[in-house]
Protein backbone atom coordinates (compact mmCIF):
# COMPACT_ATOMS: atom_id res chain seq x y z
CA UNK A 1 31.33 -9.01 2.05
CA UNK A 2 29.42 -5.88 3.01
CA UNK A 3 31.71 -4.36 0.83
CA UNK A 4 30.33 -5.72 -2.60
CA UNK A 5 26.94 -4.91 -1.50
CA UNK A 6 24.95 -2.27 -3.66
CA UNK A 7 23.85 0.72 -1.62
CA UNK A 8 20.72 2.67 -1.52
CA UNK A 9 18.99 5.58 0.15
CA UNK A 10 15.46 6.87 0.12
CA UNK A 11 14.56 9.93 -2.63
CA UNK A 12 12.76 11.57 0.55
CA UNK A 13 13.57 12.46 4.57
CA UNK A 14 16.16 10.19 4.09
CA UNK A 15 17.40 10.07 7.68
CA UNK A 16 13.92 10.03 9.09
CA UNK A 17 12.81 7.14 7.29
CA UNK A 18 15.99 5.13 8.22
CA UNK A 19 15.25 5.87 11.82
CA UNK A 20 12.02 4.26 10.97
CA UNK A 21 13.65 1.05 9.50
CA UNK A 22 16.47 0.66 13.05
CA UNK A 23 13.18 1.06 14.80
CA UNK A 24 11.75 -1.95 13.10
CA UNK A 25 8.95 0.11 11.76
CA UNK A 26 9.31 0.24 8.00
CA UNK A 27 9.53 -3.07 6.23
CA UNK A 28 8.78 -1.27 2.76
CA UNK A 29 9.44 1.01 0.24
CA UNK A 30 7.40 2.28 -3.10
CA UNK A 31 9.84 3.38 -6.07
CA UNK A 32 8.94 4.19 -9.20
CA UNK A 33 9.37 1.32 -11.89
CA UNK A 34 12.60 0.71 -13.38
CA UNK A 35 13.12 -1.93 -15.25
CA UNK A 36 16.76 -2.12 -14.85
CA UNK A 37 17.12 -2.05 -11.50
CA UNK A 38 14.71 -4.62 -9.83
CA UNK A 39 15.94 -6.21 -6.37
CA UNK A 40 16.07 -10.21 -6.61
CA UNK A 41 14.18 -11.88 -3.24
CA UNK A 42 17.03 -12.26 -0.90
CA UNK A 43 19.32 -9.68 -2.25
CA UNK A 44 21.52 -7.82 0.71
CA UNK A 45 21.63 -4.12 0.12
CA UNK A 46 23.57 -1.52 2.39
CA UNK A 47 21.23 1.49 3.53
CA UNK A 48 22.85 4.63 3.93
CA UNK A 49 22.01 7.58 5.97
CA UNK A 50 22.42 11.16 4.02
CA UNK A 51 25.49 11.56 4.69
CA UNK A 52 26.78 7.83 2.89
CA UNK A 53 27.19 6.20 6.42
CA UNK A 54 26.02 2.87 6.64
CA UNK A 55 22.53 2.55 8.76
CA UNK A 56 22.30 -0.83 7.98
CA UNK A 57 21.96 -3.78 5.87
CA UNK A 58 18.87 -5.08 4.09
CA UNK A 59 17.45 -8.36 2.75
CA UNK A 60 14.52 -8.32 -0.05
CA UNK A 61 12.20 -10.73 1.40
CA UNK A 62 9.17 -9.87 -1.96
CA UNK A 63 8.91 -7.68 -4.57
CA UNK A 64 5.15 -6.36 -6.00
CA UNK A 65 5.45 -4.67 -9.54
CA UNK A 66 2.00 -3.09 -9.93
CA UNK A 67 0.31 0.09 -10.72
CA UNK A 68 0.42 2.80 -8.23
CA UNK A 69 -3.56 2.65 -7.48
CA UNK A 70 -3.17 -0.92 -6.37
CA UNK A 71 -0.90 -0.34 -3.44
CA UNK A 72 -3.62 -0.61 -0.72
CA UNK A 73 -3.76 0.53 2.75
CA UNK A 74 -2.02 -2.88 4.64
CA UNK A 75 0.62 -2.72 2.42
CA UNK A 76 1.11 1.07 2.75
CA UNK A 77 1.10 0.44 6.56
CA UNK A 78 4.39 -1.70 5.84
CA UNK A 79 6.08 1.44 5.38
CA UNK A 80 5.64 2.81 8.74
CA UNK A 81 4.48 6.72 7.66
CA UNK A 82 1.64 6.97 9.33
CA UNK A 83 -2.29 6.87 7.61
CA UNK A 84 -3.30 6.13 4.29
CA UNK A 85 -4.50 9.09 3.22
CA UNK A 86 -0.65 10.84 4.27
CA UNK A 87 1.49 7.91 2.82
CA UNK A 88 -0.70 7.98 -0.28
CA UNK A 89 -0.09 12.32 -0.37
CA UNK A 90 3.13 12.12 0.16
CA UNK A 91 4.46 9.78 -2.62
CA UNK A 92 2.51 11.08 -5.16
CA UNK A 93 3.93 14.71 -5.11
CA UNK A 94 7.40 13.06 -4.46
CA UNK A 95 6.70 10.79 -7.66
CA UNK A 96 5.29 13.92 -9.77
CA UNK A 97 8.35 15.99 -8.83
CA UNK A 98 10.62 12.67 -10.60
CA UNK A 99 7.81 12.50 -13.25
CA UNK A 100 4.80 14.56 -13.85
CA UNK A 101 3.44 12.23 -15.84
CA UNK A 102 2.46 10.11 -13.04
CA UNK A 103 -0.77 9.22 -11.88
CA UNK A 104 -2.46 5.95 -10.58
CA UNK A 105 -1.42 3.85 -13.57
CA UNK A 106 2.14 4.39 -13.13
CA UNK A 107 3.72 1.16 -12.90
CA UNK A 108 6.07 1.14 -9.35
CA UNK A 109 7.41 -1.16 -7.68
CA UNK A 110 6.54 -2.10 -3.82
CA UNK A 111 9.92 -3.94 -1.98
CA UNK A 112 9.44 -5.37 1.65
CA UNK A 113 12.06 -6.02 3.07
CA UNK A 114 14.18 -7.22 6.67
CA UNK A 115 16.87 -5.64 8.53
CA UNK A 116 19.85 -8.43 8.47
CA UNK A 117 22.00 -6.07 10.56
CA UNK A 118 23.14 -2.57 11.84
């Protein structure tokens, strides 16, 4: 089954991040919008370390499509990175270095998300 499952990574300290999601501290992840490639609530997804590996698999438990500025502080904290003010830095130079248009009113997309297995 695991097989058929799509596989993703994260744009950024890839293999740190992962750590963070075996160690049960990142439930989340902040993309930019796409509207071609939203994950359904209860999709399976295999995440990969840098190297293609499989870390584990994922299951979408909600999806928030909003604007950047209203990703608040508890659900920045679902992503395990530390304060506010650093997981807020942090995304938006790695969003201006996909777009430079970005800015608050960018439309991304927030996933939460469980660990199924490893």
């Amino acid at each position: 089954m695991s097989d058929k499952l799509k596989t993703w990574h994260f744009g950024t300290n890839n293999d740190k991040l992962v750590q963070l999601v075996l160690l049960g501290k990142k439930t989340a992840c902040t993309s930019l919008y796409d509207e071609n490639d939203i994950p359904k609530i209860g999709e399976e997804s295999i995440l990969t370390f840098a190297d293609g590996t499989k870390a584990c698999i994922t299951k979408t438990k909600n999806i928030i499509i909003t604007e950047f500025k209203n990703i608040d502080e508890n659900l920045s904290q679902l992503e395990g990175e530390g304060t506010f003010e650093l997981w807020k830095k942090e995304h938006v130079a790695y969003f201006k270095r996909i777009n430079p248009n970005f800015n608050d009113e960018t439309k991304v997309l927030f996933e939460i998300f469980e660990v199924k297995n490893n």
